[in-house]
N, C-alpha and C. Protein backbone atom coordinates (compact mmCIF):
# COMPACT_ATOMS: atom_id res chain seq x y z
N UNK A 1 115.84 123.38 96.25
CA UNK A 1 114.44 123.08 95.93
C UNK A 1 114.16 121.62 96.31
N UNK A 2 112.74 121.48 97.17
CA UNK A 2 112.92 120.14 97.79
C UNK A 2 112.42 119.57 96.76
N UNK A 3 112.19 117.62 96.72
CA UNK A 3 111.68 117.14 95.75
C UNK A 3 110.03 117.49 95.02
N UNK A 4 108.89 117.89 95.78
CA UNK A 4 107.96 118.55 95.65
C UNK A 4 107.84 119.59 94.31
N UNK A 5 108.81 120.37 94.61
CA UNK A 5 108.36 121.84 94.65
C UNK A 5 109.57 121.33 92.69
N UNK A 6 110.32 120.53 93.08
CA UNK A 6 111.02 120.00 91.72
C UNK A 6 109.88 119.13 90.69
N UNK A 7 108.88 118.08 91.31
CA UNK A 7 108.27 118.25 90.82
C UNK A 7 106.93 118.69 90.18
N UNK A 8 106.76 119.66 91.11
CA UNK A 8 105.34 120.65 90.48
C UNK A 8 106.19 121.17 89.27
N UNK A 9 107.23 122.34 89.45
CA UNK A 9 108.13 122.53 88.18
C UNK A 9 108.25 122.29 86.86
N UNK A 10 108.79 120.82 87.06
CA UNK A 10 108.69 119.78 85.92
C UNK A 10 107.10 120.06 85.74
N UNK A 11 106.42 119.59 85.97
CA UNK A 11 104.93 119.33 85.39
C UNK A 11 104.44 120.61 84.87
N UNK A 12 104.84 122.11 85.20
CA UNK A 12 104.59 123.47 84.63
C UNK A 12 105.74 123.30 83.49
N UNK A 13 107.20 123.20 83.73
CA UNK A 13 107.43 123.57 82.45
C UNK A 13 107.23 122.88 81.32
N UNK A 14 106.71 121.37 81.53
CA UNK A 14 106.05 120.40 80.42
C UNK A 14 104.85 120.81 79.45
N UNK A 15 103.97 121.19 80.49
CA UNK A 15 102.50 121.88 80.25
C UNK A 15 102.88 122.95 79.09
N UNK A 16 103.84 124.17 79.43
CA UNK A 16 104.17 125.40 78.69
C UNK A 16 104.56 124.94 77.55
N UNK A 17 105.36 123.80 77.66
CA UNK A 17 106.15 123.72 76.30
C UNK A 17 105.65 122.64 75.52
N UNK A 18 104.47 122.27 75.83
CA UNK A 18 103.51 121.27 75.29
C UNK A 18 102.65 122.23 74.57
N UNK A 19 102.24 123.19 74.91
CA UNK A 19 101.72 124.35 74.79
C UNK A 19 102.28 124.65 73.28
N UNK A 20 103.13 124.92 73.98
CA UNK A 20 103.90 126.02 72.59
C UNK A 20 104.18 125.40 71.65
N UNK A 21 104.40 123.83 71.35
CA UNK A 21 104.51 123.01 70.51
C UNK A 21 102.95 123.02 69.94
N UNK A 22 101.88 122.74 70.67
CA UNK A 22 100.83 122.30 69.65
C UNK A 22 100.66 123.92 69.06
N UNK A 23 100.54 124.72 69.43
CA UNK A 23 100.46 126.14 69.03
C UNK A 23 101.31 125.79 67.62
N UNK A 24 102.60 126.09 67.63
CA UNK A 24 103.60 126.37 66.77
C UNK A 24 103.16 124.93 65.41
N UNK A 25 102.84 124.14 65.93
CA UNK A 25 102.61 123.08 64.64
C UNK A 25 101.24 123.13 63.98
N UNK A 26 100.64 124.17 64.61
CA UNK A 26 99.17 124.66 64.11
C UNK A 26 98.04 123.43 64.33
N UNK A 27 98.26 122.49 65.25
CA UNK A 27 96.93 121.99 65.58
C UNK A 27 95.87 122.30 65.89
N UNK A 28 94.64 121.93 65.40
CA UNK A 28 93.49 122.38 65.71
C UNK A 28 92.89 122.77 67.28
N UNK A 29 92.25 123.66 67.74
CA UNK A 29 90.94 123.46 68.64
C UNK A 29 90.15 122.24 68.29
N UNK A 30 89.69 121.26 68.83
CA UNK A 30 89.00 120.37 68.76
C UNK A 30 87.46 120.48 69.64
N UNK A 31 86.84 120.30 68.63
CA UNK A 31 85.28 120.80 68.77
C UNK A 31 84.59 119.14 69.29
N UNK A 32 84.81 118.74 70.51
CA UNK A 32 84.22 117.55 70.74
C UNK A 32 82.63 117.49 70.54
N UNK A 33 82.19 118.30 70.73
CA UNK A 33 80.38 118.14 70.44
C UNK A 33 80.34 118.09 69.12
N UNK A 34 80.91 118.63 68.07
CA UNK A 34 80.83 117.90 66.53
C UNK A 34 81.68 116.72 65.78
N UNK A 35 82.06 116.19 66.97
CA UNK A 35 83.13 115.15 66.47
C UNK A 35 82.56 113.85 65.82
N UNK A 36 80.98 113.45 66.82
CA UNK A 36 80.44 112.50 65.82
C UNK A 36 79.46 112.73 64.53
N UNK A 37 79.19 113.99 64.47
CA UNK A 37 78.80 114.19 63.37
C UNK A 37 79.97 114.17 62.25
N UNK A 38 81.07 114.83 62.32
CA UNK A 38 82.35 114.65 61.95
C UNK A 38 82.84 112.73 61.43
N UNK A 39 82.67 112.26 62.35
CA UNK A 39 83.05 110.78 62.00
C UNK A 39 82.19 110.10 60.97
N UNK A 40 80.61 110.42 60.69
CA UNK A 40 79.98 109.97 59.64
C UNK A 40 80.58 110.29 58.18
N UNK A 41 81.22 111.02 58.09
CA UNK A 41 81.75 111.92 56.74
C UNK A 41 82.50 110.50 56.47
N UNK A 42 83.24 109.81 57.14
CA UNK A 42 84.80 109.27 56.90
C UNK A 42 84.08 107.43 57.08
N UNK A 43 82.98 107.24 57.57
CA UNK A 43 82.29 105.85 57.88
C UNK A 43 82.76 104.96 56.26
N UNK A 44 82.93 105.94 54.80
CA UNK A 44 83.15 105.33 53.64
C UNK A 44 84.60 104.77 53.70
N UNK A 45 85.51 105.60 54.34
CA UNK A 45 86.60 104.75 54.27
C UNK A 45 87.25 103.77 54.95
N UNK A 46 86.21 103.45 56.08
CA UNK A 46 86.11 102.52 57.29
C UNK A 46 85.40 101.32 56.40
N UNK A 47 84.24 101.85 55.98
CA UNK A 47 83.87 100.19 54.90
C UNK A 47 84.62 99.92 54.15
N UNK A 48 85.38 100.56 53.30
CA UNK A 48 86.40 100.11 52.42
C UNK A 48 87.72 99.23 52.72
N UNK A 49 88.23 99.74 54.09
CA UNK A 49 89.14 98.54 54.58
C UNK A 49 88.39 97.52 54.84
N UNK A 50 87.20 97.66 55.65
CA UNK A 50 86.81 95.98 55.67
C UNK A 50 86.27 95.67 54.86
N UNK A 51 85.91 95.86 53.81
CA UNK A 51 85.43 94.91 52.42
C UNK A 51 86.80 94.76 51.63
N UNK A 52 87.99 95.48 51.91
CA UNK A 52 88.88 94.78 51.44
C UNK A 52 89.24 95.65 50.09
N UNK A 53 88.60 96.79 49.82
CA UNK A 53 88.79 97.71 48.69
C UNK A 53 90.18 98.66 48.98
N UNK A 54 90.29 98.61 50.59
CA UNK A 54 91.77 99.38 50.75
C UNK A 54 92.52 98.78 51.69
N UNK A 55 93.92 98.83 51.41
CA UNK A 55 94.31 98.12 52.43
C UNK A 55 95.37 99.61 53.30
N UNK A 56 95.04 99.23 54.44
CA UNK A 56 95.51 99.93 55.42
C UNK A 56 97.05 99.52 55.82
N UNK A 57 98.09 100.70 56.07
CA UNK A 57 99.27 99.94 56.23
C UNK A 57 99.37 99.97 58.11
N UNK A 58 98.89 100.26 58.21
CA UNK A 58 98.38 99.96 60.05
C UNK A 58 98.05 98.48 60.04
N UNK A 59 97.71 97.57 58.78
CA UNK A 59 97.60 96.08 59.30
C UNK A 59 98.54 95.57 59.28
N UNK A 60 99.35 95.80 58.54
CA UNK A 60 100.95 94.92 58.66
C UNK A 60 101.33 95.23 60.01
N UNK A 61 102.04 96.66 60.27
CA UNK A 61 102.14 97.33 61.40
C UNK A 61 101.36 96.05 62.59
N UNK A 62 100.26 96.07 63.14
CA UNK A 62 99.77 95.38 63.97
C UNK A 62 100.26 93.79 63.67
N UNK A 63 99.80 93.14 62.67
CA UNK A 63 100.21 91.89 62.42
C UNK A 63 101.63 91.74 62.94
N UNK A 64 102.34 92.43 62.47
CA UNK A 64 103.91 92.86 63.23
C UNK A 64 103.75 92.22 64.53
N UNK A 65 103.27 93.13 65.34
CA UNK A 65 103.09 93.42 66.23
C UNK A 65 102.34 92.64 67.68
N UNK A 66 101.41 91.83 66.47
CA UNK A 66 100.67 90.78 66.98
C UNK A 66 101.70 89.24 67.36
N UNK A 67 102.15 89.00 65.88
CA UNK A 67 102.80 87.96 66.07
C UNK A 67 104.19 88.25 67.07
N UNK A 68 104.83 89.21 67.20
CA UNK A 68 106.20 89.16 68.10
C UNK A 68 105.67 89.20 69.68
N UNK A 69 104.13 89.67 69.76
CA UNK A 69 103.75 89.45 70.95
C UNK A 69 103.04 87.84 71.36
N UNK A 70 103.13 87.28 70.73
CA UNK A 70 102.38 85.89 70.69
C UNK A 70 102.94 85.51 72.33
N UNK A 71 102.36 84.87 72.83
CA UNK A 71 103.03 84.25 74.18
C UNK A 71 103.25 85.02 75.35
N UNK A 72 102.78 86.61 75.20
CA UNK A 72 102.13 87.31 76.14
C UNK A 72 101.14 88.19 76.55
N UNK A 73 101.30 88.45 77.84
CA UNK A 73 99.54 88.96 77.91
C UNK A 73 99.89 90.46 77.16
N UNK A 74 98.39 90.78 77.30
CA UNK A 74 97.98 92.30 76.47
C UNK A 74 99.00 93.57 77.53
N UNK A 75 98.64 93.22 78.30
CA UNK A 75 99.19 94.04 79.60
C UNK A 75 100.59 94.20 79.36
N UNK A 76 100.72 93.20 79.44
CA UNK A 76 102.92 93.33 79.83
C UNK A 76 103.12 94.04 77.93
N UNK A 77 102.57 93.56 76.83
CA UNK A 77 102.58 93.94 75.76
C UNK A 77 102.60 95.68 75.82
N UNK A 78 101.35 96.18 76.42
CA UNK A 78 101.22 97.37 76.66
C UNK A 78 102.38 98.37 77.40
N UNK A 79 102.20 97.63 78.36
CA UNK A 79 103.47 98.73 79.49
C UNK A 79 104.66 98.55 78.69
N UNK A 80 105.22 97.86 77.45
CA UNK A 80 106.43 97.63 76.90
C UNK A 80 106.30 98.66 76.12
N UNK A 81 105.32 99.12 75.69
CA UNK A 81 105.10 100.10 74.93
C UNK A 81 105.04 99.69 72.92
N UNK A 82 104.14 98.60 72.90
CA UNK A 82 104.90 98.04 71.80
C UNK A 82 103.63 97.85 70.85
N UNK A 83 102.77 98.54 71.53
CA UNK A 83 101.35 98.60 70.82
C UNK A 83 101.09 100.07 70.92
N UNK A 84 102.37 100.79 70.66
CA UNK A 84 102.31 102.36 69.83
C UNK A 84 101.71 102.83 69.05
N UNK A 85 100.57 102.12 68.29
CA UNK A 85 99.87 102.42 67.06
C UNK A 85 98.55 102.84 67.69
N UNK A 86 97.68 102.26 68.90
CA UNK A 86 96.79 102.20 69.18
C UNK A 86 96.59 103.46 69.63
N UNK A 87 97.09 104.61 68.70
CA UNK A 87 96.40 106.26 69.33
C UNK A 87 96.08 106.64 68.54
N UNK A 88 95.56 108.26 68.38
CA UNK A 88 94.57 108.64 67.51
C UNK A 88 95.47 110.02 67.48
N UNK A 89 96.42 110.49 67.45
CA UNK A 89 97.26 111.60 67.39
C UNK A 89 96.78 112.63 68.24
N UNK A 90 97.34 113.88 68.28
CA UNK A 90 96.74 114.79 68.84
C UNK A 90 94.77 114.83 69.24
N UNK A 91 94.28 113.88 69.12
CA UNK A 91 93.37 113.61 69.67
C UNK A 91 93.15 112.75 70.71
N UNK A 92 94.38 111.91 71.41
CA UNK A 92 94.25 111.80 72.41
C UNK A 92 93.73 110.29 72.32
N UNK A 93 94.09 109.68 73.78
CA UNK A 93 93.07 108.55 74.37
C UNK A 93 91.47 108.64 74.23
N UNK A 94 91.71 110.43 74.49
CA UNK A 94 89.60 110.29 74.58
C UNK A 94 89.24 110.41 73.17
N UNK A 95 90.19 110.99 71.93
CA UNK A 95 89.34 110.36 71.06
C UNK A 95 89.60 109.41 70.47
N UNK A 96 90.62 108.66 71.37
CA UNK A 96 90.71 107.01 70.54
C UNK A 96 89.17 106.33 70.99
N UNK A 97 89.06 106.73 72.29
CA UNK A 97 87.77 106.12 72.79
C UNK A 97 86.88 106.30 71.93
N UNK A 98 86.07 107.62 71.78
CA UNK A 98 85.08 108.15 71.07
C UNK A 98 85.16 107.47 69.29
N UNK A 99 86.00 107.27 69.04
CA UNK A 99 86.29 106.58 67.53
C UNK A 99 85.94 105.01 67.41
N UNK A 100 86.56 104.69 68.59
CA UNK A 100 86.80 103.06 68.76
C UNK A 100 85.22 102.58 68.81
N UNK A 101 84.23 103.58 69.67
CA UNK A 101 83.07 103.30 69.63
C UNK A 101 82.37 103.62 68.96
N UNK A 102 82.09 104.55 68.08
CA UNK A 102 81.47 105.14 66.46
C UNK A 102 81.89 103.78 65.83
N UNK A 103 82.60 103.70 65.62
CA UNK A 103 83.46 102.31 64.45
C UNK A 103 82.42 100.98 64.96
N UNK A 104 82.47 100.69 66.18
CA UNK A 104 82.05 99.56 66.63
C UNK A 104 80.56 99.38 66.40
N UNK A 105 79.81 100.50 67.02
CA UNK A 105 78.78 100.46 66.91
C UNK A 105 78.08 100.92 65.25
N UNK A 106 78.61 101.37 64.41
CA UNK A 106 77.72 101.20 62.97
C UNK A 106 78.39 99.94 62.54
N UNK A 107 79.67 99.45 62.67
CA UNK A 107 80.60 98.51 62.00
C UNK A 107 80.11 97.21 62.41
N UNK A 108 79.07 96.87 63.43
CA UNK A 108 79.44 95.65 64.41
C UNK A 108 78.61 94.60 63.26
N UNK A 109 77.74 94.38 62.28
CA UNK A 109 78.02 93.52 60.82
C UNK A 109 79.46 92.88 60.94
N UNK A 110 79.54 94.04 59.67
CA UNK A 110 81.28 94.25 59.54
C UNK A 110 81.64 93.20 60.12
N UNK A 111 82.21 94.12 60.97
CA UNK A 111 82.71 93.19 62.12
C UNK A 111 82.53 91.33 62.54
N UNK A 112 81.45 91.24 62.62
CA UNK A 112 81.41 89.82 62.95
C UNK A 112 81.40 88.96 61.65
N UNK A 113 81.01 89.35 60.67
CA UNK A 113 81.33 88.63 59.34
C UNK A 113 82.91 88.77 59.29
N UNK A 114 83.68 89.86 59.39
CA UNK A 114 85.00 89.83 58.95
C UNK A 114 85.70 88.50 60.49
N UNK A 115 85.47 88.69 61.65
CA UNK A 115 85.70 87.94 62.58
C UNK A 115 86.16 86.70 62.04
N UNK A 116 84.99 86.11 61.07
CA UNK A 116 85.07 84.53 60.93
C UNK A 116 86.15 83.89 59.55
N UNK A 117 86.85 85.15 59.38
CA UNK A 117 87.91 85.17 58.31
C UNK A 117 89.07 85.88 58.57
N UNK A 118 89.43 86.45 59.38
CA UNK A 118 90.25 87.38 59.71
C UNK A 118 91.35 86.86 60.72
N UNK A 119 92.19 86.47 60.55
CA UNK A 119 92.97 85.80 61.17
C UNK A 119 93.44 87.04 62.77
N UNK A 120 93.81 88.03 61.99
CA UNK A 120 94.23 88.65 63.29
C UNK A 120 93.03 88.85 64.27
N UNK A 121 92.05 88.89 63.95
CA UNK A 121 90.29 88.70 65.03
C UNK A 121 90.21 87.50 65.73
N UNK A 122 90.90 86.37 65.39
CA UNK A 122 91.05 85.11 65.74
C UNK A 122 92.01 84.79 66.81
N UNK A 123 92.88 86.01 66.87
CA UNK A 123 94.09 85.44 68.04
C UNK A 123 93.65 86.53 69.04
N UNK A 124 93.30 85.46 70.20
CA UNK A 124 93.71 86.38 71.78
C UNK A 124 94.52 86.47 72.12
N UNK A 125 94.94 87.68 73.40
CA UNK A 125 95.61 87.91 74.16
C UNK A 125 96.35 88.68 72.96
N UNK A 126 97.48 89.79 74.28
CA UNK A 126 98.60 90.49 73.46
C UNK A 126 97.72 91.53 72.30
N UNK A 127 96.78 92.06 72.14
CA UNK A 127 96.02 93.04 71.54
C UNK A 127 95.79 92.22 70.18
N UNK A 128 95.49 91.25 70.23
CA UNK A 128 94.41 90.62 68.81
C UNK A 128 93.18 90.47 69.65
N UNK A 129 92.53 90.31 68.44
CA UNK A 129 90.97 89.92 68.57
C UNK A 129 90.60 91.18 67.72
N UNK A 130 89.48 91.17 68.06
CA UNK A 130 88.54 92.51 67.42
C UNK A 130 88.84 93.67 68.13
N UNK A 131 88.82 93.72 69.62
CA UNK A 131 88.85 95.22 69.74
C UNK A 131 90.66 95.10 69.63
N UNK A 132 91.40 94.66 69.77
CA UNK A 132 92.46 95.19 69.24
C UNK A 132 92.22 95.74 67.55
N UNK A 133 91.99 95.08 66.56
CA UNK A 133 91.92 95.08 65.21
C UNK A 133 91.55 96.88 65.03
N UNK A 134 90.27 97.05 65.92
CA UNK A 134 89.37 98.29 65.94
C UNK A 134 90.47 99.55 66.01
N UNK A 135 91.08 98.99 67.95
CA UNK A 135 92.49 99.97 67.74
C UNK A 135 93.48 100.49 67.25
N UNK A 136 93.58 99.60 66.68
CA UNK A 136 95.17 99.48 65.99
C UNK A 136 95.00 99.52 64.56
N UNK A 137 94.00 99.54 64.23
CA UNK A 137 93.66 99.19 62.67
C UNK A 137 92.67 101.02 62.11
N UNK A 138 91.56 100.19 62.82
CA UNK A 138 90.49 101.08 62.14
C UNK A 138 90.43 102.44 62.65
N UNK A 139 90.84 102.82 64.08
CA UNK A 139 90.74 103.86 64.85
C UNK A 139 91.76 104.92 64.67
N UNK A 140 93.21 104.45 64.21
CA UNK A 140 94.11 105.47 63.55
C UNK A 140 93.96 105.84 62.15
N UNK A 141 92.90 104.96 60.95
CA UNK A 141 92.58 105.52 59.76
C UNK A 141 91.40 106.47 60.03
N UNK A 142 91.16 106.18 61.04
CA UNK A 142 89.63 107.24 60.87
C UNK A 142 90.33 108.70 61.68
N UNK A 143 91.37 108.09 62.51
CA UNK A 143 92.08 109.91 62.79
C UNK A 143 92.99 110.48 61.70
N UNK A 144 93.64 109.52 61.00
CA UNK A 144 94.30 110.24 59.80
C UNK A 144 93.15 110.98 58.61
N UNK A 145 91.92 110.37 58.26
CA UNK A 145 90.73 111.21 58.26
C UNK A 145 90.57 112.68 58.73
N UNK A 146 90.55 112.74 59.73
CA UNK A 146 90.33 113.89 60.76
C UNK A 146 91.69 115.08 60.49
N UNK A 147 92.62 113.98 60.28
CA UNK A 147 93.99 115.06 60.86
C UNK A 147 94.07 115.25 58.92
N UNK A 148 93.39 115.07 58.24
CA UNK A 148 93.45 115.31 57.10
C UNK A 148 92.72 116.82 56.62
N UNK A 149 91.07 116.81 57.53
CA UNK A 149 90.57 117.97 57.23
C UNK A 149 91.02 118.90 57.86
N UNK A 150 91.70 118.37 59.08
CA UNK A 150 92.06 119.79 59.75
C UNK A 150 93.12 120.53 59.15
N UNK A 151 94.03 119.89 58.90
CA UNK A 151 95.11 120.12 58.17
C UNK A 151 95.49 120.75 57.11
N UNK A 152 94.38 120.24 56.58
CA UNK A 152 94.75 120.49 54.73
C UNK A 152 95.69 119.82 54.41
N UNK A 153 95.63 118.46 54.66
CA UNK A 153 96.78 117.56 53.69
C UNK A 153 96.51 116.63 53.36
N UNK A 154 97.47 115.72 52.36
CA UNK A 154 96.60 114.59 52.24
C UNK A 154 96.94 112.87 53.35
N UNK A 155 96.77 112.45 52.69
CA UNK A 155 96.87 111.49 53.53
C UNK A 155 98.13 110.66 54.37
N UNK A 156 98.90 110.58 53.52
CA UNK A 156 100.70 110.38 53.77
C UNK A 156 101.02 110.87 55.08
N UNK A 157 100.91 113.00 54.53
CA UNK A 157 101.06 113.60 55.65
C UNK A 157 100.56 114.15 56.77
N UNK A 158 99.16 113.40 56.60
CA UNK A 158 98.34 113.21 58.03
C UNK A 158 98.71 111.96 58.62
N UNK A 159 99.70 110.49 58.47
CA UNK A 159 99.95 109.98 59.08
C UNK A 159 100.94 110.30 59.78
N UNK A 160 101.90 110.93 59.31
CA UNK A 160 103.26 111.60 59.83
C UNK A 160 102.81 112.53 60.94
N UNK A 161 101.46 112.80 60.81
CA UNK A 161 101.09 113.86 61.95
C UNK A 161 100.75 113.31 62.89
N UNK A 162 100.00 112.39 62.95
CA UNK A 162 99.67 111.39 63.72
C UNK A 162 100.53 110.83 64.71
N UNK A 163 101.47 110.21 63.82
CA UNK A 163 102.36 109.91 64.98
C UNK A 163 103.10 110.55 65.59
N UNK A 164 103.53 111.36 65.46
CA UNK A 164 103.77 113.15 65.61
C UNK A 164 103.30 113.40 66.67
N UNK A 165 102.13 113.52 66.82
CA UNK A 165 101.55 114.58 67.52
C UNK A 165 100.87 113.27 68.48
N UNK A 166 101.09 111.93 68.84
CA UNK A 166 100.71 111.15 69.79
C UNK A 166 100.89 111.32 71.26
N UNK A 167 102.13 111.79 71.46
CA UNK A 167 102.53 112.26 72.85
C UNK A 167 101.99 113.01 73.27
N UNK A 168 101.68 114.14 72.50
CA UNK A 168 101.32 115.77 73.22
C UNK A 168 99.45 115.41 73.21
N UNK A 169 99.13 114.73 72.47
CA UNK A 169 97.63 114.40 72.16
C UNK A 169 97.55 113.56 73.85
N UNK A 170 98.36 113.12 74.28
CA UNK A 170 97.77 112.18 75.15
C UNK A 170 97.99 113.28 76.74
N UNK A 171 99.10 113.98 76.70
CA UNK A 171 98.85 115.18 77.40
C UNK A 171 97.64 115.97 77.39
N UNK A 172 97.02 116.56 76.03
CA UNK A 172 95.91 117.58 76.34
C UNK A 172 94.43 116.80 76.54
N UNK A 173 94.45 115.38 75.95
CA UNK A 173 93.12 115.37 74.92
C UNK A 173 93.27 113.56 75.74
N UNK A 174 93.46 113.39 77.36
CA UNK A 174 93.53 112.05 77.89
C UNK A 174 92.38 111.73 78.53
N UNK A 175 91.93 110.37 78.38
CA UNK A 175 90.83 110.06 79.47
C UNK A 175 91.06 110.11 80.51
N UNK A 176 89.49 110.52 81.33
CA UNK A 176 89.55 111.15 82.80
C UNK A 176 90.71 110.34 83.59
N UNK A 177 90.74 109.25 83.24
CA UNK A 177 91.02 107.83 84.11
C UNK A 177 92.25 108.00 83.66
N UNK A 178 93.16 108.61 82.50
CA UNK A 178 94.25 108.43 81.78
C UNK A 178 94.48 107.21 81.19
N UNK A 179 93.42 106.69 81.03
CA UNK A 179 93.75 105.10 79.86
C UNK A 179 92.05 104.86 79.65
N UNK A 180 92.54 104.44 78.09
CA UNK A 180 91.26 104.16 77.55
C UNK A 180 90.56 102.99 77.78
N UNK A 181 89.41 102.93 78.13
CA UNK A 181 88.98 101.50 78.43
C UNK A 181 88.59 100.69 77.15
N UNK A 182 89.10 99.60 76.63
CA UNK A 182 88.76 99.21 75.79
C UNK A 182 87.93 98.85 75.06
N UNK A 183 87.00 99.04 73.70
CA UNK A 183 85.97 98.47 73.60
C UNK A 183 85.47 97.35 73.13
N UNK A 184 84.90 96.10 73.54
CA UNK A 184 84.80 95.08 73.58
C UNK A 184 83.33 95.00 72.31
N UNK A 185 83.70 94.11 71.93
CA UNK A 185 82.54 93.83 70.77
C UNK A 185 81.51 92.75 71.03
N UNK A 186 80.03 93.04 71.07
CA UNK A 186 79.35 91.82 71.19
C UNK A 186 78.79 91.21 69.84
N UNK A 187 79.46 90.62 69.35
CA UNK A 187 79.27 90.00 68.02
C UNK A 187 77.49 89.34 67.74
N UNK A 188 77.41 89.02 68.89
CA UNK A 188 76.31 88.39 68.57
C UNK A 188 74.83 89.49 69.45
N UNK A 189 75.07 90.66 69.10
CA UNK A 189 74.11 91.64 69.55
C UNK A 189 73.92 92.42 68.53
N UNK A 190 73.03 92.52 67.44
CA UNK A 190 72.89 93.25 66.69
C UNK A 190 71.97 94.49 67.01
N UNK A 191 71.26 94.73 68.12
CA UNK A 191 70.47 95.66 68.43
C UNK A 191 71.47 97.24 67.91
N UNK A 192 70.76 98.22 68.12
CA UNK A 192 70.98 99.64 67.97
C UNK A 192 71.95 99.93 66.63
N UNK A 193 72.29 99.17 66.05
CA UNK A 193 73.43 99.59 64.99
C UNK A 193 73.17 99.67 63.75
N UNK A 194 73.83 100.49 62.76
CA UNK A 194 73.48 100.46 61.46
C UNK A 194 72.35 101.47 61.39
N UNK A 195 72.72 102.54 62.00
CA UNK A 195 71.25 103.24 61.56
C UNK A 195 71.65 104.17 60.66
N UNK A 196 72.94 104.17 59.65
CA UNK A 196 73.28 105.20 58.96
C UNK A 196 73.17 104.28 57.73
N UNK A 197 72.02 103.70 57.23
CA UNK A 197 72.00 102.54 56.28
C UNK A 197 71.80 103.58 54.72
N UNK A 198 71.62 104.51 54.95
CA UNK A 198 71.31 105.56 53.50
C UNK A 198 72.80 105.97 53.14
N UNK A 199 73.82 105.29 53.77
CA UNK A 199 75.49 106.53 53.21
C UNK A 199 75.64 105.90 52.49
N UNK A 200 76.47 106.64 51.39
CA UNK A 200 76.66 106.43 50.29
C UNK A 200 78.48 106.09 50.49
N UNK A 201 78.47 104.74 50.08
CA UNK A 201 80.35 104.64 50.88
C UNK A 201 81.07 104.66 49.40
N UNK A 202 82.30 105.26 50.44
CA UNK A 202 83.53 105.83 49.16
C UNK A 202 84.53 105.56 49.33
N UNK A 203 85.68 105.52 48.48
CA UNK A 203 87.01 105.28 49.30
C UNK A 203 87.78 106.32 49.01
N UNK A 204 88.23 107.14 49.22
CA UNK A 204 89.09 107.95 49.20
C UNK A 204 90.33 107.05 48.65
N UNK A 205 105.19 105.80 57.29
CA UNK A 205 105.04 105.46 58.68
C UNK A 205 105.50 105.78 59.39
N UNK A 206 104.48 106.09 60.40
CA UNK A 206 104.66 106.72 61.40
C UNK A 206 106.61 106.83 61.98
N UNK A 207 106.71 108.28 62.15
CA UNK A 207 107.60 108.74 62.79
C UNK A 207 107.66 108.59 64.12
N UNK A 208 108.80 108.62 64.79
CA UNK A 208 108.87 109.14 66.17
C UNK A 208 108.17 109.82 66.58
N UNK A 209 107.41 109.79 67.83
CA UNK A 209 107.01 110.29 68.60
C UNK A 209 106.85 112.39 68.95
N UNK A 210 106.29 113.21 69.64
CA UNK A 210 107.17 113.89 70.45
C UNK A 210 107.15 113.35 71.43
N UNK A 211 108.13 113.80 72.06
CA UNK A 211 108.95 113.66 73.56
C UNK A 211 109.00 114.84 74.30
N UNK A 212 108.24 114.66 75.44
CA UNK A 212 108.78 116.25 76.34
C UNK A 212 110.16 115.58 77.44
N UNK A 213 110.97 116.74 77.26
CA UNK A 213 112.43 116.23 78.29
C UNK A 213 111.73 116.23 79.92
């Protein structure tokens, strides 16, 4: 079998057995046309980390993560693979995207008030600043959210799913481009945001990976 035809192969028997894994662990169908109606439900426990009523263990995690990367770029940080947190589980890059921007755009207040106190919002490069914070912070509590209703579990073991189910999520559920473009915050643009000003807010580690051989 020439190299070709070895790897079309590989890429079918990955697919099958990517397959049969999300099957067998009972992950959802994901209904993208109700996903942002879906994300308003969970907007209460997104205010609650940033007012500081919950603390998320995804910030240590990043802070981690932040400081051992100090002294390099975001990039080389990335391809090292060392900003592992920044997914959204079996939902994939595209719905890290779709999250990262719900969050941003009702959050962007939030956001720029927490900016001017927030130490990890304060360091560039190497995935600080804000839209790192968004990624790595706010965008995997709002999928442990998600992987909570689908599930039926509570919260613990929707993080375990999460990280779980990151690999195969980035197989089914990837942007067109296969990488998410990041979303950048304009702090000082308050236009279009906040139009969900009537919710009523509430408040309610990660394993290994999968791996396909």
């Amino acid at each position: 079998m020439n190299l070709r035809l070895q790897e079309k192969f590989c890429q079918a028997h990955k697919a099958r057995t990517a397959d049969d894994v999300w099957q067998d662990r009972g992950y959802p169908r994901i209904d993208w046309s109700a996903l942002h109606s879906r994300l308003r439900a969970h907007h209460g426990h997104i205010h609650a980390i940033l007012d500081g009523h919950y603390e998320s263990p995804y910030y240590k995690q990043h802070a981690k993560l932040v400081s051992q990367s100090k002294g390099r770029s975001a990039g080389s940080a990335a391809a090292s693979g060392r900003f592992t947190g920044l997914r959204a589980g079996y939902y994939g890059t595209k719905g890290e995207k779709i999250m990262a921007e719900n969050i941003i755009q009702k959050f962007s207040d939030e956001l720029r008030s927490l900016s001017r106190t927030e130490p990890l919002m304060a360091i560039s490069g190497a995935s600080g600043g804000v839209s790192g914070y968004v990624h790595a912070i706010l965008v995997p509590e709002m999928a442990v959210s998600l992987i909570m209703e689908d599930m039926h579990c509570d919260r613990d073991k929707a993080r375990l799913i999460l990280a779980d189910s990151a690999d195969i999520g980035e197989m089914f559920n990837a942007e067109e481009d296969e990488k998410v473009q990041r979303v950048e915050v304009d702090l000082l643009n308050t236009s279009g945001t906040n139009d969900d000003d009537d919710e009523v807010f509430h408040t309610q580690k990660p394993r290994k990976g999968f791996r396909l051989a």
